[in-house]
Protein backbone atom coordinates (compact mmCIF):
# COMPACT_ATOMS: atom_id res chain seq x y z
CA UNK A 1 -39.02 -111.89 74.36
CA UNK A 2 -36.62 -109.01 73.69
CA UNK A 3 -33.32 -109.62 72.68
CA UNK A 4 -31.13 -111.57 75.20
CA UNK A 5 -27.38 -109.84 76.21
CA UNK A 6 -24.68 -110.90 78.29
CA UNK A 7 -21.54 -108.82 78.79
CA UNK A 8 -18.15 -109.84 79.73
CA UNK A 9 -15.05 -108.03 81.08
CA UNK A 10 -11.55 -109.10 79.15
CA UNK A 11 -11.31 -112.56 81.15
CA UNK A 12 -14.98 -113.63 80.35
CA UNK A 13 -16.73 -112.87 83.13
CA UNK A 14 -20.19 -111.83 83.30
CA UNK A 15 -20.70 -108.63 84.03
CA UNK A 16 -24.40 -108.19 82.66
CA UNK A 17 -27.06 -110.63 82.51
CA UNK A 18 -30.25 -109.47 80.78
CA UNK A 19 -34.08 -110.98 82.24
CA UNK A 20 -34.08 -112.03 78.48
CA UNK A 21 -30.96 -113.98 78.88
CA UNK A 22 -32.10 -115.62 82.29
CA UNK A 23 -35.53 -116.83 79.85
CA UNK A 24 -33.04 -118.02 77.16
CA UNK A 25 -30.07 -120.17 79.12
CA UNK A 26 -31.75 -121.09 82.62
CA UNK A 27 -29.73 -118.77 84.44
CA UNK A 28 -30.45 -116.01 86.99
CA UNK A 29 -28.79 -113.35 86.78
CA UNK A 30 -27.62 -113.27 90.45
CA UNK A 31 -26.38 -117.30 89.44
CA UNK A 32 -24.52 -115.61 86.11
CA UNK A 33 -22.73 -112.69 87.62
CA UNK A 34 -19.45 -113.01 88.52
CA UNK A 35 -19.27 -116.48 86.97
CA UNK A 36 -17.48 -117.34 83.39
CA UNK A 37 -18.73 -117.20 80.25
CA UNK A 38 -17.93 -120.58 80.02
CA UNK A 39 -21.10 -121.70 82.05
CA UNK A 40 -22.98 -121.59 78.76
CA UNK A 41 -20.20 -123.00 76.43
CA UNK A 42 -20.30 -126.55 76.31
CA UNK A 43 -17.23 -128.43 77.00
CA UNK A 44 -16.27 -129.36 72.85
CA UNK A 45 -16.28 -125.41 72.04
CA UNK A 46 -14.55 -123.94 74.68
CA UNK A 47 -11.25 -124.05 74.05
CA UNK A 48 -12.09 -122.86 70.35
CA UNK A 49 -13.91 -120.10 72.10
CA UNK A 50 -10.86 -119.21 74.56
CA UNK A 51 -8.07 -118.93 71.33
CA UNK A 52 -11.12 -116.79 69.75
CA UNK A 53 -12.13 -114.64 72.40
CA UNK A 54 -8.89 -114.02 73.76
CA UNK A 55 -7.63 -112.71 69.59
CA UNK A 56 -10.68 -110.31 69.94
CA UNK A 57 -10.20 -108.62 73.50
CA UNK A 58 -6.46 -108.45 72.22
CA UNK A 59 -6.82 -106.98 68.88
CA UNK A 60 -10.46 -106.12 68.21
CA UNK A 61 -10.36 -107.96 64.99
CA UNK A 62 -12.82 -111.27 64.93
CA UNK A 63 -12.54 -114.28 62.61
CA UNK A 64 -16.71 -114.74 62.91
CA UNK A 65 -19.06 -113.80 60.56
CA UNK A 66 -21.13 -110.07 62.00
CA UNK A 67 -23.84 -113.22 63.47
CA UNK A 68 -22.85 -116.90 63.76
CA UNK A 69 -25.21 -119.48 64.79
CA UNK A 70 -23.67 -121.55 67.09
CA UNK A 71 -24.57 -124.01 70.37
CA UNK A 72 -24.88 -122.79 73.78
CA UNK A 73 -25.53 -124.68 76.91
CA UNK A 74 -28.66 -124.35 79.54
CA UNK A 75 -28.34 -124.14 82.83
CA UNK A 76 -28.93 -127.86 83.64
CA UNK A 77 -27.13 -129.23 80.70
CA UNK A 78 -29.52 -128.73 77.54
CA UNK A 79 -27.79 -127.70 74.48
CA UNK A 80 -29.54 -124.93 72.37
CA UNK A 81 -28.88 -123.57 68.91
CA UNK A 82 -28.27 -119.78 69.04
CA UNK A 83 -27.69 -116.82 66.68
CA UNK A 84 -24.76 -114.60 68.30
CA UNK A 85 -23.37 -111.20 67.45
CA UNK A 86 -20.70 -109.64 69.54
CA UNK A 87 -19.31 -106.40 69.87
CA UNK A 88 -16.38 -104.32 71.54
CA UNK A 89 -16.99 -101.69 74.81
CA UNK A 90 -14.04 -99.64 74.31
CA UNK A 91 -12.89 -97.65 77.19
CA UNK A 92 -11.63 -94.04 76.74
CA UNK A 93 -8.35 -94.69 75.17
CA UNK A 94 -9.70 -96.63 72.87
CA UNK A 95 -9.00 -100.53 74.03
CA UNK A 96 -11.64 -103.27 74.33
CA UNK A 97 -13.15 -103.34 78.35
CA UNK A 98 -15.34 -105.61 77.21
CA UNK A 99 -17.49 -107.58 74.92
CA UNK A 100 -21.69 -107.76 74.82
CA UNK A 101 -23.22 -110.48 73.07
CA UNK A 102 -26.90 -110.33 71.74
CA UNK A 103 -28.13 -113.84 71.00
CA UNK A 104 -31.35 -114.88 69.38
CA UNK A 105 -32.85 -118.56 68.97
């Protein structure tokens, strides 16, 4: 398997869904565009994830390690333990359009 990626726009949702990432969480990617990010958070991280990714979009400056290992949640309810690493789309003047995740089991 390649690496899974996901991108989001500035509210968290999905606006790429790789086949890798579909392998990975249990989601299609016509059943993860459009939706939130928060379909794979499970319900104890999310708000930590909100105040977190919100402070990112906004300034561009992250409180995470370059790759955190973290918990993310299957389509159907299974939690799985996950390497992340996220980075900033910038548009042409410079501010964050949106984030892209790679993850990695």
């Amino acid at each position: 398997m390649a690496q899974p990626t996901l991108c989001v726009d500035r509210s968290g949702t999905i606006l790429s869904w790789s086949a890798d990432a579909e392998e990975m969480l249990g989601y299609s990617r016509a059943e993860a565009l459009g939706q939130s990010i928060e379909i794979i958070i499970p319900a104890h991280l999310r708000a930590q994830h909100n105040s977190g990714f919100q402070r990112y979009v906004r300034t561009g400056e992250s409180a995470l390690p370059e790759t955190v290992t973290t918990s993310a949640q299957r389509k159907g309810g299974t939690i799985v333990r996950l390497q992340i690493s996220v980075s900033a789309v910038r548009g042409a003047a410079g501010a964050i359009i949106a984030v892209e995740a790679r993850m990695r089991r």
